[in-house]
C-alpha atoms as a PDB file:
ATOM      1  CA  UNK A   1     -32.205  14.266  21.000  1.00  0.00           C
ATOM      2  CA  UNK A   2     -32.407  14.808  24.854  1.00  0.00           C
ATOM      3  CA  UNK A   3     -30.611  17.513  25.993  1.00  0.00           C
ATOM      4  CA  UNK A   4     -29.194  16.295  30.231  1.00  0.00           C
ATOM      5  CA  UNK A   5     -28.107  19.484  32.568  1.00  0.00           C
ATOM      6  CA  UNK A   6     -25.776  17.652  34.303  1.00  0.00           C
ATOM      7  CA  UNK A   7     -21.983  18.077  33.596  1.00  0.00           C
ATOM      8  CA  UNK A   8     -20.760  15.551  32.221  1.00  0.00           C
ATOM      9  CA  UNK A   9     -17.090  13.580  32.836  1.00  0.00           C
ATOM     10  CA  UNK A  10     -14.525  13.155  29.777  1.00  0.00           C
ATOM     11  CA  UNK A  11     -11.774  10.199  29.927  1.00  0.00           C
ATOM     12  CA  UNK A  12      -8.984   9.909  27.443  1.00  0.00           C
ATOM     13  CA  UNK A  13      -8.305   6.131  26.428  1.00  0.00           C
ATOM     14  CA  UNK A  14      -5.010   5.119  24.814  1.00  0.00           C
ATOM     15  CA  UNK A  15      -4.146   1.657  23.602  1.00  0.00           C
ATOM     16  CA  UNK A  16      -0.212   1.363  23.003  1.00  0.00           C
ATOM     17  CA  UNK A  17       2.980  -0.567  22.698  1.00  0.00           C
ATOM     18  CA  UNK A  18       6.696   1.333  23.046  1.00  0.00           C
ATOM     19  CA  UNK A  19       5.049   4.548  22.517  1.00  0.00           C
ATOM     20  CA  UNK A  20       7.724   6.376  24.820  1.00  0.00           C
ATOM     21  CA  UNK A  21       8.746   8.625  21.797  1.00  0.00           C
ATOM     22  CA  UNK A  22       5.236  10.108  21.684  1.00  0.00           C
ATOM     23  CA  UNK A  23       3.565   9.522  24.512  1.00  0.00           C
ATOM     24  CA  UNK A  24       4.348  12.337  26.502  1.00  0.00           C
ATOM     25  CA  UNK A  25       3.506  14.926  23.926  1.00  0.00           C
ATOM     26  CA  UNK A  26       0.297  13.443  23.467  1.00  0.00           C
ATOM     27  CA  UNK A  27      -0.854  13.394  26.975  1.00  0.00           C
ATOM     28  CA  UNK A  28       0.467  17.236  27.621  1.00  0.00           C
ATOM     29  CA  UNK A  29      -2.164  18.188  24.802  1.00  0.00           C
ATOM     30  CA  UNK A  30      -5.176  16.684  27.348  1.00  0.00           C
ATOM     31  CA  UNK A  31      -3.694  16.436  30.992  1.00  0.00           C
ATOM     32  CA  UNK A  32      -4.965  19.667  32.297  1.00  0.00           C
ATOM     33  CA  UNK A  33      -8.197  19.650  31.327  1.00  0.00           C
ATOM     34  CA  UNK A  34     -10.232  15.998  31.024  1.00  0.00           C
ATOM     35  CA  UNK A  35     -11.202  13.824  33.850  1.00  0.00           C
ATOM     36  CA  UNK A  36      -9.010  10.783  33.269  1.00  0.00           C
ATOM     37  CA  UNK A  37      -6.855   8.999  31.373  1.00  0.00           C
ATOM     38  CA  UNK A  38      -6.768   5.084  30.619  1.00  0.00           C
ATOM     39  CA  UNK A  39      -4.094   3.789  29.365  1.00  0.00           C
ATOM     40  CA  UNK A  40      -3.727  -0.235  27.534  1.00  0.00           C
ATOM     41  CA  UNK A  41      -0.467  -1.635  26.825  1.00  0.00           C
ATOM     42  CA  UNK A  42       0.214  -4.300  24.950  1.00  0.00           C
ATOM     43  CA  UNK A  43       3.690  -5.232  26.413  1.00  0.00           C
ATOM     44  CA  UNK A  44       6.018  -2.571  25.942  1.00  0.00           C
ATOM     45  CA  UNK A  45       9.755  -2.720  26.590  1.00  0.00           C
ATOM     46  CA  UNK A  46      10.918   0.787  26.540  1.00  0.00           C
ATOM     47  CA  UNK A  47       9.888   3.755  29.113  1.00  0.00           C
ATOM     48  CA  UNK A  48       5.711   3.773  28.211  1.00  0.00           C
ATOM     49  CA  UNK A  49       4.874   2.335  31.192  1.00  0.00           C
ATOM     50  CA  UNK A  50       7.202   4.960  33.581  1.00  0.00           C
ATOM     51  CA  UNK A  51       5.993   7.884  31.506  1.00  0.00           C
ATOM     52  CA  UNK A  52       2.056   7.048  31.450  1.00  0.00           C
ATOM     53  CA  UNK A  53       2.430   6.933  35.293  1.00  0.00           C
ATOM     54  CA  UNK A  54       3.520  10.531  35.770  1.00  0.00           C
ATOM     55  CA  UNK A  55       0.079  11.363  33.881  1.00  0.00           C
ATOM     56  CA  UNK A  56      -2.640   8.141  35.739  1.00  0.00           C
ATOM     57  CA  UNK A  57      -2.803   5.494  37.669  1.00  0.00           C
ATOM     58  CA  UNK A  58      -5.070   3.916  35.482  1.00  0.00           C
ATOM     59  CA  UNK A  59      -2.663   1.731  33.387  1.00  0.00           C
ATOM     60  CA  UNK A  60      -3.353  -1.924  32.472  1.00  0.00           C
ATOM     61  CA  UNK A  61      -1.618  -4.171  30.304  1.00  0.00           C
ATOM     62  CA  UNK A  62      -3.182  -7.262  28.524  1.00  0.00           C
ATOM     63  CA  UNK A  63      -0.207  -9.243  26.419  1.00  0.00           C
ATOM     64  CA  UNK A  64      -2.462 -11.426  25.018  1.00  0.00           C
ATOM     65  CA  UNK A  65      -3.383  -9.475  21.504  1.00  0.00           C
ATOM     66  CA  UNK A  66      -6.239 -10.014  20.413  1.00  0.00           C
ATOM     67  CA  UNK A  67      -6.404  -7.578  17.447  1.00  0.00           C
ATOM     68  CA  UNK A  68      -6.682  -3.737  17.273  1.00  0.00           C
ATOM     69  CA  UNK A  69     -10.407  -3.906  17.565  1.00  0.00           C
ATOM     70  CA  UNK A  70     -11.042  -6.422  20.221  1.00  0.00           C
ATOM     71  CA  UNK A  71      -7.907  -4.399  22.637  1.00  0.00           C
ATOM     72  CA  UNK A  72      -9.995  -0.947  22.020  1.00  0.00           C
ATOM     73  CA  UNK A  73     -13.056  -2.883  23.486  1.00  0.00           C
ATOM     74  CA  UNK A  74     -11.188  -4.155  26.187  1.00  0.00           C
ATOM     75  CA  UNK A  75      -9.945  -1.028  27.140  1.00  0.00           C
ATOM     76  CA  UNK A  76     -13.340   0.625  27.363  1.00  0.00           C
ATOM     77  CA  UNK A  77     -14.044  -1.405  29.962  1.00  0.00           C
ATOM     78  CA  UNK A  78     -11.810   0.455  32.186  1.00  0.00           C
ATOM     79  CA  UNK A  79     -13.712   3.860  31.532  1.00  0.00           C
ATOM     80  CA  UNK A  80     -15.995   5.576  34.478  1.00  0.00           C
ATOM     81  CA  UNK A  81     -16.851   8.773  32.866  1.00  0.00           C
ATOM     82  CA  UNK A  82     -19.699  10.137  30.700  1.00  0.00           C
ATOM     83  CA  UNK A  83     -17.495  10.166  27.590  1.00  0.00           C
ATOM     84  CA  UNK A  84     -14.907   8.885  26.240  1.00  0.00           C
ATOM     85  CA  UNK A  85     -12.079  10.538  23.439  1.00  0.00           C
ATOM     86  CA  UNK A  86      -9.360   7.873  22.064  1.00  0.00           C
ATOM     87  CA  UNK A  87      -6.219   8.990  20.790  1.00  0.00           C
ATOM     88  CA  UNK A  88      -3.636   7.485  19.346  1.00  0.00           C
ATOM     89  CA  UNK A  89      -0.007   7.900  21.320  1.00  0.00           C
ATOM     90  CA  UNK A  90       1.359  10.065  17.827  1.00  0.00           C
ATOM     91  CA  UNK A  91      -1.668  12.549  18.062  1.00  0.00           C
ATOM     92  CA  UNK A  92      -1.982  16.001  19.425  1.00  0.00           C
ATOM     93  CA  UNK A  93      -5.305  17.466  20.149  1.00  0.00           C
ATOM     94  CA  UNK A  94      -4.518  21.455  19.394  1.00  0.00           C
ATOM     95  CA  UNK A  95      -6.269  23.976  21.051  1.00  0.00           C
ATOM     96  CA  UNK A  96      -9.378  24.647  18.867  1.00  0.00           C
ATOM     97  CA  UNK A  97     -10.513  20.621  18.835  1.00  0.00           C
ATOM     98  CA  UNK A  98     -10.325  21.404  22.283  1.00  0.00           C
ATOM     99  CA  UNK A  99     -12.668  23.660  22.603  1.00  0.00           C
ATOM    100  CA  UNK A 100     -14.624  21.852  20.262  1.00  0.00           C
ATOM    101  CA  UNK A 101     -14.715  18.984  22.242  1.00  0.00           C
ATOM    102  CA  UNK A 102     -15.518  21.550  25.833  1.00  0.00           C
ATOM    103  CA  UNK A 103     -19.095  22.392  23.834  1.00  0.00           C
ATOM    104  CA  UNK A 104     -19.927  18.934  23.280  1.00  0.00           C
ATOM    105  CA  UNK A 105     -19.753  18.284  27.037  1.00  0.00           C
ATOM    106  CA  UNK A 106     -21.742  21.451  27.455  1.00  0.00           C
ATOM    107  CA  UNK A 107     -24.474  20.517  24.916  1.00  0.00           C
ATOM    108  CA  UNK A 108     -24.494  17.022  26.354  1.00  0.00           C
ATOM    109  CA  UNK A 109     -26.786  15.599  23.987  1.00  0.00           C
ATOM    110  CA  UNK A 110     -27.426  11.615  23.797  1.00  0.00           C
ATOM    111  CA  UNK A 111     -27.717   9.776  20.416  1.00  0.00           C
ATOM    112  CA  UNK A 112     -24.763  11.140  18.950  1.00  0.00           C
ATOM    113  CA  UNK A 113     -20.999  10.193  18.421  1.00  0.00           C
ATOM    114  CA  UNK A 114     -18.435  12.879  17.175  1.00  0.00           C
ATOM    115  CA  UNK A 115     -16.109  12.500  13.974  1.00  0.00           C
ATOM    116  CA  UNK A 116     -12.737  14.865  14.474  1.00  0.00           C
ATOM    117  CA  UNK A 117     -10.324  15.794  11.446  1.00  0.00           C
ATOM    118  CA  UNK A 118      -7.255  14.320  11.603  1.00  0.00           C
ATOM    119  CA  UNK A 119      -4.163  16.059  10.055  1.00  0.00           C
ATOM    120  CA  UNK A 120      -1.120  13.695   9.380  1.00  0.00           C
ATOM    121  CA  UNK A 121       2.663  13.981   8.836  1.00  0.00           C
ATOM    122  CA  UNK A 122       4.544  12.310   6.457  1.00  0.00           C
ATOM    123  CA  UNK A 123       8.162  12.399   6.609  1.00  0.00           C
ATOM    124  CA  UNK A 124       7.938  15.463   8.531  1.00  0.00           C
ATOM    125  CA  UNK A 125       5.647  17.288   6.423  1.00  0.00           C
ATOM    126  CA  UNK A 126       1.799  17.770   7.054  1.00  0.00           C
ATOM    127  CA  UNK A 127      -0.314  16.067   3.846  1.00  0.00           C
ATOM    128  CA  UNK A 128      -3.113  17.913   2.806  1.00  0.00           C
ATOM    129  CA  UNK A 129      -4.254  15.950  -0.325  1.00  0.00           C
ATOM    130  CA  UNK A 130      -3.389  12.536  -1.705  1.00  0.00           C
ATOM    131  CA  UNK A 131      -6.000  10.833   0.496  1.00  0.00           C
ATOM    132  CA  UNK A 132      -4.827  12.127   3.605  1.00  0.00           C
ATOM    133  CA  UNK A 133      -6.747  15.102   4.415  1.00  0.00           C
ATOM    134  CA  UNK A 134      -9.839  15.649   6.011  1.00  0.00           C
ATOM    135  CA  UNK A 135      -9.992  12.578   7.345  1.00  0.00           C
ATOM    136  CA  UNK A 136     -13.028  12.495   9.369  1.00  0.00           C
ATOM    137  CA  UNK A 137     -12.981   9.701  11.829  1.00  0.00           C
ATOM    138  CA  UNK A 138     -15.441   8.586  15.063  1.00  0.00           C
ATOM    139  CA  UNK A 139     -13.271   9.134  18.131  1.00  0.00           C
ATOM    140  CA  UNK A 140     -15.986  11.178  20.616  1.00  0.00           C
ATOM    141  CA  UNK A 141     -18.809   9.185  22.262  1.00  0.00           C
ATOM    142  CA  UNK A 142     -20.566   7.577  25.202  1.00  0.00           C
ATOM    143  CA  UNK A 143     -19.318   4.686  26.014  1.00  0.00           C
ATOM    144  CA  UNK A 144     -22.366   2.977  26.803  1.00  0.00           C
ATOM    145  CA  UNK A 145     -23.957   3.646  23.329  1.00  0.00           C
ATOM    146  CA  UNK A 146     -21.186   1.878  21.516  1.00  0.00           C
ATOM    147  CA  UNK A 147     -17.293   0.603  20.687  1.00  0.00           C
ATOM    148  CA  UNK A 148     -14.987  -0.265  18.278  1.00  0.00           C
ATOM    149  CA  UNK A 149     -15.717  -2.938  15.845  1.00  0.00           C
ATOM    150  CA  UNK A 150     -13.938  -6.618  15.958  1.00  0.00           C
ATOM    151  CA  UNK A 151     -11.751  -5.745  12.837  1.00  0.00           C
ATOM    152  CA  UNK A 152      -7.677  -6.623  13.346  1.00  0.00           C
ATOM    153  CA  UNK A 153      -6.366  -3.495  12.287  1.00  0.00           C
ATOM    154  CA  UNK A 154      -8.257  -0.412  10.740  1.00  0.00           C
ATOM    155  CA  UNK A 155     -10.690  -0.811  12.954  1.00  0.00           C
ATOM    156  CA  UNK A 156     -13.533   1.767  13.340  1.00  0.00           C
ATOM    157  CA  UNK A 157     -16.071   2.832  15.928  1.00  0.00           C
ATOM    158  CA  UNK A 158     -19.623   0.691  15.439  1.00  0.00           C
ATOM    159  CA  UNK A 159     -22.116   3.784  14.498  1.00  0.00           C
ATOM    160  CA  UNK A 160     -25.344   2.520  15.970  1.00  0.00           C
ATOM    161  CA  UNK A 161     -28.631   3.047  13.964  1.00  0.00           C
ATOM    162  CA  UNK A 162     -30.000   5.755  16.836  1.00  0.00           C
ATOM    163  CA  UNK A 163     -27.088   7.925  16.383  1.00  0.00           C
ATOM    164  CA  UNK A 164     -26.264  11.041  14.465  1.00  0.00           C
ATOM    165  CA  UNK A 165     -22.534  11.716  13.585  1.00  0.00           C
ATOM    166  CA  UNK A 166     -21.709  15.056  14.185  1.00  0.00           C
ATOM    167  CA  UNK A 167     -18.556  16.576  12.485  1.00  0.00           C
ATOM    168  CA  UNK A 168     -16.525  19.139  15.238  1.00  0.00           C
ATOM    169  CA  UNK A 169     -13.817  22.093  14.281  1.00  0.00           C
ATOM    170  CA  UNK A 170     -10.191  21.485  14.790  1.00  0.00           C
ATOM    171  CA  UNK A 171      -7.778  19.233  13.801  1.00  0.00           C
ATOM    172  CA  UNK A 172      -6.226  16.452  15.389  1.00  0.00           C
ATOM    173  CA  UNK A 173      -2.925  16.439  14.498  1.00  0.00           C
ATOM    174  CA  UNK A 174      -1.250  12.971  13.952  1.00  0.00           C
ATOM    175  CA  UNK A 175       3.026  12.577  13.428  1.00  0.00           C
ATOM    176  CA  UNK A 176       3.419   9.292  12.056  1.00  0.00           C
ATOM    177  CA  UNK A 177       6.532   7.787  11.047  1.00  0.00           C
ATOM    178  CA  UNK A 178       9.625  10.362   9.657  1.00  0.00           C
ATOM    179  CA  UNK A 179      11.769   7.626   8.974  1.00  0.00           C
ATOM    180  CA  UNK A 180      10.892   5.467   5.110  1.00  0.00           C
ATOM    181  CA  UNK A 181      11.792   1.983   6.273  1.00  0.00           C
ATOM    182  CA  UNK A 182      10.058   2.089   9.616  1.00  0.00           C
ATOM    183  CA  UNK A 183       6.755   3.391   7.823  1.00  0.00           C
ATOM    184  CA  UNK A 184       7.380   0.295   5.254  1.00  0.00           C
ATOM    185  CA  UNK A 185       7.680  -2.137   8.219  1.00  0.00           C
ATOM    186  CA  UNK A 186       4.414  -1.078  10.081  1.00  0.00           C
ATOM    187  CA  UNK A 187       2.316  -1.119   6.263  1.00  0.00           C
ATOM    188  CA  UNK A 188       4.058  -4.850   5.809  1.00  0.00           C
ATOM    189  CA  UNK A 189       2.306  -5.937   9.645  1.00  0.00           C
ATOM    190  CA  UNK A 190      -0.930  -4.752   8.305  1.00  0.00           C
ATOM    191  CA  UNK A 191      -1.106  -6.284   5.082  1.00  0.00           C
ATOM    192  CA  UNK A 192      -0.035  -9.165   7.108  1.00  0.00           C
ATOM    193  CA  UNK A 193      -2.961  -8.746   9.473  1.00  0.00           C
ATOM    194  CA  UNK A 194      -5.104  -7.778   6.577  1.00  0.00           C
ATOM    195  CA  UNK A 195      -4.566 -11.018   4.572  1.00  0.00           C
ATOM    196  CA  UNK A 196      -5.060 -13.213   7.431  1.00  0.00           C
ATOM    197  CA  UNK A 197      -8.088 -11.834   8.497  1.00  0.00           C
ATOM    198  CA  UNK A 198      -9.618 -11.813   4.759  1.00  0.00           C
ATOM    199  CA  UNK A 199      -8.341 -15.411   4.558  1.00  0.00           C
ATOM    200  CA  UNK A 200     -10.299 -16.747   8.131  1.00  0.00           C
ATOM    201  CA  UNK A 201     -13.393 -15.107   6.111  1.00  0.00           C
ATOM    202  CA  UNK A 202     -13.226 -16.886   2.865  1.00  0.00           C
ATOM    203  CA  UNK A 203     -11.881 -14.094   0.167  1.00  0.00           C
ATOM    204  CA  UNK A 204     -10.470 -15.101  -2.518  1.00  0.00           C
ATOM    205  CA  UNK A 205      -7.853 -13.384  -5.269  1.00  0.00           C
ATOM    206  CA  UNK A 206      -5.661 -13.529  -7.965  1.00  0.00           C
ATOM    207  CA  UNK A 207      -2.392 -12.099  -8.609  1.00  0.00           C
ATOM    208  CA  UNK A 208      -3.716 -10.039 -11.592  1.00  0.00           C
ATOM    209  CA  UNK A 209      -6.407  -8.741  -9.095  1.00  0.00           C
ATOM    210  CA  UNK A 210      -3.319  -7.762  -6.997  1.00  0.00           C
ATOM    211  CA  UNK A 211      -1.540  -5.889  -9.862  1.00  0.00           C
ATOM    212  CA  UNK A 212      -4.845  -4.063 -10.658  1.00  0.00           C
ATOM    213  CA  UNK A 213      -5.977  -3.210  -7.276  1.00  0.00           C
ATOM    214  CA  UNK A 214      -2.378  -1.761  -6.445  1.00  0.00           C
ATOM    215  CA  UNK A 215      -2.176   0.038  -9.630  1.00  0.00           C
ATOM    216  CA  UNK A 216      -5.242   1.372  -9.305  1.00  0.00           C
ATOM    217  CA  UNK A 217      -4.140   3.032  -5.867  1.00  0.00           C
ATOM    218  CA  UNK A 218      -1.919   4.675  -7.159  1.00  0.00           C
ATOM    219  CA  UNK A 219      -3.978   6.669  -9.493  1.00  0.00           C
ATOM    220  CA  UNK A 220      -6.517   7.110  -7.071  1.00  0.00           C
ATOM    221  CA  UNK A 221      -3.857   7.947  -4.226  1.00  0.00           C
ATOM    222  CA  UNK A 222      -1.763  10.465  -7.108  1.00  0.00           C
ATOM    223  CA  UNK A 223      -4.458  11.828  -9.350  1.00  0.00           C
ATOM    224  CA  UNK A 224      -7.772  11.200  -8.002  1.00  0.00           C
ATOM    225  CA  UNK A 225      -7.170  11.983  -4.570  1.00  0.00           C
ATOM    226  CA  UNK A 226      -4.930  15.487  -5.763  1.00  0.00           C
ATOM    227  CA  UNK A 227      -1.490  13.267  -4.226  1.00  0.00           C
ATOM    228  CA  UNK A 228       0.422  15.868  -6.932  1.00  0.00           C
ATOM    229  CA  UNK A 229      -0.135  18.746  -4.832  1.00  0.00           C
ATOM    230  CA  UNK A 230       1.800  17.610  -1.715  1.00  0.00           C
ATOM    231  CA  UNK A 231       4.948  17.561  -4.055  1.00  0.00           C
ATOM    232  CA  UNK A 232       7.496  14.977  -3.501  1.00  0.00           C
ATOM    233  CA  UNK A 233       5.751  13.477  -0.524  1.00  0.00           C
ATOM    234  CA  UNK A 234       2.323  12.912  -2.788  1.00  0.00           C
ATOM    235  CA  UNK A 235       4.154  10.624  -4.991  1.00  0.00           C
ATOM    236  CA  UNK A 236       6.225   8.905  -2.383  1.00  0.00           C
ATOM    237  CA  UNK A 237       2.777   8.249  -0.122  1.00  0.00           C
ATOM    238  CA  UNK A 238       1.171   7.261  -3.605  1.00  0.00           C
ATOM    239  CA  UNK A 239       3.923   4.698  -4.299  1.00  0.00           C
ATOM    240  CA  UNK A 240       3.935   3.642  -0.629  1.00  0.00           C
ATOM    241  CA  UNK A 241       0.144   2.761  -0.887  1.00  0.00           C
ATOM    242  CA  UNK A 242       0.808   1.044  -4.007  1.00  0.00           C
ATOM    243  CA  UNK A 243       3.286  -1.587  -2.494  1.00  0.00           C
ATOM    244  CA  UNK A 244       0.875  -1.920   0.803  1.00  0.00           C
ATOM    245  CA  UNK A 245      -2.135  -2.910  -1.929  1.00  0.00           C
ATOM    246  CA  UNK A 246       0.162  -5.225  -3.666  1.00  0.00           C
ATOM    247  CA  UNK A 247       1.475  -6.666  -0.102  1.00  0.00           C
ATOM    248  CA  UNK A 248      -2.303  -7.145   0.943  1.00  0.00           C
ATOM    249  CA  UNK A 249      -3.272  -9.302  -1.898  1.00  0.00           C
ATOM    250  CA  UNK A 250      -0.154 -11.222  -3.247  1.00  0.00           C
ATOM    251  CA  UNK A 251      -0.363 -12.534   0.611  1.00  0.00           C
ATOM    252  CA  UNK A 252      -3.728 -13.097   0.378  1.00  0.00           C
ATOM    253  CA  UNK A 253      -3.503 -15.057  -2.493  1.00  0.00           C
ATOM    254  CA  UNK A 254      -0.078 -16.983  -0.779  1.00  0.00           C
ATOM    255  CA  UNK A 255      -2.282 -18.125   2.093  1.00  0.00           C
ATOM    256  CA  UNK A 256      -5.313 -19.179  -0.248  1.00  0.00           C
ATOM    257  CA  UNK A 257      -2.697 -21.375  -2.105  1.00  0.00           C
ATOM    258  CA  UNK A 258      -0.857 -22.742   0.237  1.00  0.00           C
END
């Protein structure tokens, strides 16, 4: 790996839609201390747009969705500096990922992207187990050695052959949804977007194959994955993951049948 002397630039890249809520809390947790911020909306109808302002003047909207992988690209585009962090509007970066992330500037090396922890809430409660926790995902890079992949929703950054991953400290802390019904709403949109997109590419199912798959996530989510040691919450997420499984594949098989 080659090692540059030159300091290098950090940009912050958000893609969001009616993120007023969280927005503001996320951006405090970076504002002082990367080079700038890029913000993609999607076409929101609440304060986002008057709230990223106060923090850049680098805010774009594109209405036309094209998926959660292809609107990550697209926002790339907008990026200047030598590397680029995403977060998502409901994450904090805390102080020690910070740090973290001020060495890999200083070490500058090329040929590497940089997995961070992320530490979710569920219902107002961090989850340590069931799945959860670590959750090592790509979020540190250069732009110009890679991007997100096309994927609708889960999407994930493309690791390219000629680059390490490198795990750094600190967690990012992520507060998703405290309320039951909104978290069951958002898990229906991507089984929705999950089934269509396993339709376009040809998979097929059955609706014992749905049964199985969602009752094996539970076990995995409850047992497997140590779900029983986050209490109540473990076997709420557990049944929760259940029902998105099930969701996934009884559409998939729907659209298959049609």
């Amino acid at each position: 790996m080659n090692i540059s002397t030159d300091k290098p630039t950090l940009g912050v890249v958000l893609i969001v839609k009616n993120e007023a809520k969280h927005l503001a809390a996320c951006l405090d947790t970076v504002k002082d201390w990367v080079d700038e911020i890029i913000i993609l909306d999607s076409g929101s109808t609440d304060e986002t747009e008057t709230i990223a302002r106060r923090y850049t003047d680098k805010f774009y909207v594109n209405t036309q969705w094209p998926g959660f992988g292809q609107q990550r690209q697209l926002a790339q585009q907008y990026i200047n500096s030598d590397y680029v962090l995403w977060l998502d509007a409901d994450e904090r970066v805390t102080p020690e990922l910070k740090q973290s992330i001020l060495n890999v500037l200083q070490d500058n090396q090329h040929n590497v992207v940089y997995s961070v922890n992320r530490l979710s809430t569920a219902f107002g409660k961090f989850i340590r187990h069931s799945g959860w926790h670590p959750d090592w995902i790509v979020r540190l890079y250069r732009p110009q050695d890679t991007h997100y992949n096309d994927v609708q929703v889960h999407e994930s950054v493309i690791v390219p052959p000629n680059c390490q991953i490198i795990k750094i400290t600190g967690n990012l802390e992520h507060y998703t949804f405290e309320n039951f019904f909104e978290f069951q709403k958002k898990q229906s949109q991507y089984a929705e977007l999950w089934a269509k997109e396993k339709h376009l590419q040809g998979k097929k199912t059955s609706v014992a194959s749905a049964i199985g798959h969602a009752l094996f996530s539970f076990i995995r989510t409850y047992f497997i994955k140590c779900g029983f040691l986050d209490g109540k919450h473990g076997f709420i997420i557990a049944c929760i993951n259940m029902q998105y499984v099930l969701n996934k594949y009884l559409g998939l098989y729907l659209k298959q049948n049609k």
